[in-house]
Protein backbone atom coordinates (compact mmCIF):
# COMPACT_ATOMS: atom_id res chain seq x y z
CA UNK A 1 78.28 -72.71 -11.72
CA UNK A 2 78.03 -73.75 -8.48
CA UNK A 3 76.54 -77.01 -7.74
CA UNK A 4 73.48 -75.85 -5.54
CA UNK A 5 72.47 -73.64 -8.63
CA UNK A 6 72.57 -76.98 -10.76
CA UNK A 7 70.04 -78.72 -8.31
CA UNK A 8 67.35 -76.11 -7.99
CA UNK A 9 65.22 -77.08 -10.72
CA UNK A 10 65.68 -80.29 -10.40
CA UNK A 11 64.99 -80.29 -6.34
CA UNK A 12 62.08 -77.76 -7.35
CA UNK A 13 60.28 -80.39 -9.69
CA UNK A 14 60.52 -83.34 -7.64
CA UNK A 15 59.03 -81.66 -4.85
CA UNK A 16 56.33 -80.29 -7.04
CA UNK A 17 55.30 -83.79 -8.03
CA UNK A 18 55.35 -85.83 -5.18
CA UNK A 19 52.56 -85.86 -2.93
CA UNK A 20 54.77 -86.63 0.66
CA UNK A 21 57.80 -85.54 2.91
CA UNK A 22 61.20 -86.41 0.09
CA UNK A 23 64.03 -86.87 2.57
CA UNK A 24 67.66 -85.04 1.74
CA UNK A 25 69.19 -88.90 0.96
CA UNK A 26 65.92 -89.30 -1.84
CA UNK A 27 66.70 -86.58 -3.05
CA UNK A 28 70.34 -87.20 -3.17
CA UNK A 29 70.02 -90.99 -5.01
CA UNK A 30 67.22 -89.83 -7.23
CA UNK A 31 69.46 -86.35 -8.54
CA UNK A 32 72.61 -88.64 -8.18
CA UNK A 33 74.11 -85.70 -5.79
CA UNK A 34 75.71 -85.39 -1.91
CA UNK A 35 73.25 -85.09 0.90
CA UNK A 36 75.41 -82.39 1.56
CA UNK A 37 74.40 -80.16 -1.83
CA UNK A 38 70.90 -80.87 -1.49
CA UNK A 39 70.63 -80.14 1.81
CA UNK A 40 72.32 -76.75 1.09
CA UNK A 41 70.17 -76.04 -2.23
CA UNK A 42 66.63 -76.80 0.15
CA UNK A 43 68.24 -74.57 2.65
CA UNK A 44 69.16 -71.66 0.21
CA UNK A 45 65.55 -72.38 -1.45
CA UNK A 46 63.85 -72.26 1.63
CA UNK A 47 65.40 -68.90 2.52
CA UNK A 48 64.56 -67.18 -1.33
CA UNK A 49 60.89 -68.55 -0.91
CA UNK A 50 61.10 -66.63 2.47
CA UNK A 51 62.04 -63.39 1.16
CA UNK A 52 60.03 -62.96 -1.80
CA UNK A 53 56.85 -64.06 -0.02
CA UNK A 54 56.00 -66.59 -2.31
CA UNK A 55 52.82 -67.86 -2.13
CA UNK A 56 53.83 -71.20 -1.00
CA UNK A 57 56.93 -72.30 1.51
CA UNK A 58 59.45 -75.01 1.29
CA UNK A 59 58.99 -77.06 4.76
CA UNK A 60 61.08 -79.84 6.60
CA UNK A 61 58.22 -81.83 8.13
CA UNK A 62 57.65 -85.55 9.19
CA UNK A 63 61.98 -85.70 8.15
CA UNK A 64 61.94 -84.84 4.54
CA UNK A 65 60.94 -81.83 2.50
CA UNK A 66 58.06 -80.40 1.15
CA UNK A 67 56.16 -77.37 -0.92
CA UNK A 68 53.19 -75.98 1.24
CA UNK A 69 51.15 -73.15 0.72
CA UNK A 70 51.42 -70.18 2.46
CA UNK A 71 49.39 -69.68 5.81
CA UNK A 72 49.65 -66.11 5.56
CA UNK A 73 46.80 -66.61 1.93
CA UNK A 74 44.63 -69.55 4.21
CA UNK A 75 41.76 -67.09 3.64
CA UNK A 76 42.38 -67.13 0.24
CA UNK A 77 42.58 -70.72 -0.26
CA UNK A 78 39.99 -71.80 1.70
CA UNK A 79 37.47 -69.08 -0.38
CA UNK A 80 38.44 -70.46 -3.46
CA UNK A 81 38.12 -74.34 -2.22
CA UNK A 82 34.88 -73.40 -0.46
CA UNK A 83 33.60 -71.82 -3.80
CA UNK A 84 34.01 -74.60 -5.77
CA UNK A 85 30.83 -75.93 -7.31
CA UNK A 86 30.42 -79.24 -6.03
CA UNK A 87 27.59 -80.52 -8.45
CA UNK A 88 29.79 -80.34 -11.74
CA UNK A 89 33.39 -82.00 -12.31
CA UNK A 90 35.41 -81.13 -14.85
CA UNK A 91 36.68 -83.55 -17.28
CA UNK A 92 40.21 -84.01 -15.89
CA UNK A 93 37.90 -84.73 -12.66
CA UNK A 94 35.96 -87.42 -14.43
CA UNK A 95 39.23 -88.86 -16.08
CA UNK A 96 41.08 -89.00 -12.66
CA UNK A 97 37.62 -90.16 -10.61
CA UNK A 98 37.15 -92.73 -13.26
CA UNK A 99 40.85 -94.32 -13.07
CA UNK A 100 40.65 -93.94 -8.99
CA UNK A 101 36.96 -96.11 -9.08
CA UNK A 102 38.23 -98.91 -11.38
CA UNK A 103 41.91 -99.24 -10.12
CA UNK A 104 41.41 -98.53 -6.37
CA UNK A 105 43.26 -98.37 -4.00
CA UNK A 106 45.65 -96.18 -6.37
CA UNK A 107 48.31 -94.13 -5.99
CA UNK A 108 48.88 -90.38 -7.34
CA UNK A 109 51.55 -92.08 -9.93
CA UNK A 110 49.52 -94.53 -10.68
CA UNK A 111 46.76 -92.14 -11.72
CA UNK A 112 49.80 -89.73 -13.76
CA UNK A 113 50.74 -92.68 -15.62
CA UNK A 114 47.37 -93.94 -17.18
CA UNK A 115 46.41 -90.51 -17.83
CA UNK A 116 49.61 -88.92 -18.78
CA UNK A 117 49.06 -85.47 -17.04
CA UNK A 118 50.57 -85.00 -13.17
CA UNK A 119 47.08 -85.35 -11.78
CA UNK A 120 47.57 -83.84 -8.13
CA UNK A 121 45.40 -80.66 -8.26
CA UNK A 122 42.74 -83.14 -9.37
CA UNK A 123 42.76 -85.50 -6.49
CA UNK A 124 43.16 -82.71 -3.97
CA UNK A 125 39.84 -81.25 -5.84
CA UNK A 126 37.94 -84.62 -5.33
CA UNK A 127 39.14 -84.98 -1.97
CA UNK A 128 37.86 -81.64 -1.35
CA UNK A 129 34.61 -82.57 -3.33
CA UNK A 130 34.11 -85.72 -0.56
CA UNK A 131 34.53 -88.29 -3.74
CA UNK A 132 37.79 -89.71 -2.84
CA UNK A 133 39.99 -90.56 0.20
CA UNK A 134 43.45 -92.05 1.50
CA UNK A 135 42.86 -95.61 1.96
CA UNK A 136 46.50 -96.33 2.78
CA UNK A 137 49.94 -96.38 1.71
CA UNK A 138 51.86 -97.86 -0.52
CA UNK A 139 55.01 -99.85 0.59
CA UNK A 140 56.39 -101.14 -2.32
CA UNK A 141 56.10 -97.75 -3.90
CA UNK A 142 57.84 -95.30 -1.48
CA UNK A 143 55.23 -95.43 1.26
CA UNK A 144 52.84 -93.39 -1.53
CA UNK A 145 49.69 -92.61 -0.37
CA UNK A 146 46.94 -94.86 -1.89
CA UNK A 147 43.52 -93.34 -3.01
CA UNK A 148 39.88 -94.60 -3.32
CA UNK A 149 36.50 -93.83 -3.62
CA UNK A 150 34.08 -92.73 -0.97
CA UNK A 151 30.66 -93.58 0.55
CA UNK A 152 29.57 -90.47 -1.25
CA UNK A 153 30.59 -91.16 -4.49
CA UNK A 154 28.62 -94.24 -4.47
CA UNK A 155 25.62 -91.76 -3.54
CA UNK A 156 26.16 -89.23 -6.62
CA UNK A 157 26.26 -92.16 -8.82
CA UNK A 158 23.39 -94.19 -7.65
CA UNK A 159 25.48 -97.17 -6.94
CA UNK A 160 25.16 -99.58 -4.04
CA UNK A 161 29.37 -100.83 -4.03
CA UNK A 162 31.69 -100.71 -6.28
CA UNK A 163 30.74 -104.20 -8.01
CA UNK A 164 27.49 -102.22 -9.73
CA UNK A 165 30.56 -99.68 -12.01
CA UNK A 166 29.55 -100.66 -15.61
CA UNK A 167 32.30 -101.72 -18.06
CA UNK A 168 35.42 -99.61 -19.19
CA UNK A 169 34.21 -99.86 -22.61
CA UNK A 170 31.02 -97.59 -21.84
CA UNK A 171 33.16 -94.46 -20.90
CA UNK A 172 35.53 -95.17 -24.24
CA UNK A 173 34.27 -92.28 -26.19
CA UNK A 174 35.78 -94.05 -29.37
CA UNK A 175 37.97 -97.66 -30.37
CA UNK A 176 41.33 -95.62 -30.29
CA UNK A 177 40.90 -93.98 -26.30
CA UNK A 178 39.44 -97.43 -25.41
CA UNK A 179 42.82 -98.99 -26.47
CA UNK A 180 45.60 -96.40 -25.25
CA UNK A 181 43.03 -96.93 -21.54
CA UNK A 182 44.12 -100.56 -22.55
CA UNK A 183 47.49 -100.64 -23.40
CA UNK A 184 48.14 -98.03 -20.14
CA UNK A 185 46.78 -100.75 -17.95
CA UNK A 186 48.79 -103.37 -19.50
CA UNK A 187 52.05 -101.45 -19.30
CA UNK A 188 51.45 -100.50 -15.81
CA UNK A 189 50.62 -104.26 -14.32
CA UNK A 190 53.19 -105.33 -16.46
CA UNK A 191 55.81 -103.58 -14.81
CA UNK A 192 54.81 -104.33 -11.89
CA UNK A 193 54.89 -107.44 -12.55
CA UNK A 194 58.67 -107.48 -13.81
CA UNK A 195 59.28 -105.79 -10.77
CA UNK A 196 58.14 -109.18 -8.48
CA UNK A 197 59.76 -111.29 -10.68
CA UNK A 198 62.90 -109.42 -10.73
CA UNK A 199 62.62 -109.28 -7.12
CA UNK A 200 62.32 -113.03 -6.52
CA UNK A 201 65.40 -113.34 -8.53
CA UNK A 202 67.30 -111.57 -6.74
CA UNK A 203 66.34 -113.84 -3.34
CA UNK A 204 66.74 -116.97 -4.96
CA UNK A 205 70.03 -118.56 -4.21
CA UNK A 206 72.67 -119.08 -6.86
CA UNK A 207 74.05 -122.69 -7.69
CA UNK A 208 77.55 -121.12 -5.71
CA UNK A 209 75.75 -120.69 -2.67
């Protein structure tokens, strides 16, 4: 099998997950392959894409990759964005809008990981909805886009800044979600935290030096 039919799935998921431009050399460290295969397997994915008219393309922009839909369905997309109710949010809307409001600014992985579901459809909803923006990026993390809460959202929920959101525990439906909400918190500041102190480690002189 040849190596560019090894890396399509895995080249296919990681662009379907991120959120920004993935370079040929991330793409290469994170599948632990040449620049050379991947940037054959885009190339070769980009051209099948092309001649089934998918609905979507594969795009080099801004000096990486990325999956974008179609402009030949914009009609299409915009109908269905510009049908969506506005006034009602589904639950995976309330989860993600919830976890944006209390951990803000936030990126999309940062969302995924406390809820456990790839949560991009849902931001791109609320961003649609007016309820959440970019607020900046992320440097630590990739230069990921960072999300948070907007002037409107503060509107729809009667709130005057962010310092009037009432406490975690009153959206806990039960003990047991309150706790997994907990421990995904935990988990997620403490690696973060491991991540510093592994960091300033690795600057600190040795005893050699």
């Amino acid at each position: 099998m040849r190596e560019s039919e090894v890396l399509r799935g895995p080249i296919e998921a990681l662009l379907f997950v991120t959120d920004e431009p993935l370079s040929v050399s991330r793409l290469a460290k994170a599948l632990e392959a040449t620049e050379r295969d991947v940037a054959e397997t885009l190339r070769l994915l980009q051209e099948e894409y092309a001649r089934d008219e998918r609905g979507f393309q594969l795009r080099e922009v801004a000096g990486g990759w990325r999956l974008c839909t179609h402009p030949a369905y914009h009609e299409h997309v915009e109908r269905l964005v510009l049908s969506w109710d506005t006034r009602r949010l589904s639950q995976a809307a309330l989860e993600a809008l919830a976890v944006i409001a209390y951990r803000q600014p936030v990126s999309r992985q940062g969302v995924n990981a406390i809820r456990g579901v790839n949560s991009e459809a849902v931001i791109a909803s609320l961003m649609e909805k007016g309820l959440v923006r970019e607020v900046g990026r992320d440097k630590d993390a990739g230069n990921a886009i960072l999300y948070g809460t907007t002037q409107r959202f503060l509107e729809r929920f009667g709130l005057k800044d962010l310092s009037e959101l009432p406490p975690l525990e009153e959206f806990a439906p039960d003990p047991s979600t309150e706790r997994a909400i907990r421990e995904r918190l935990s988990a997620i500041d403490g690696a973060a935290l491991f991540e510093e102190t592994h960091e300033e480690d690795d600057e600190t002189p040795s005893d050699d030096e």
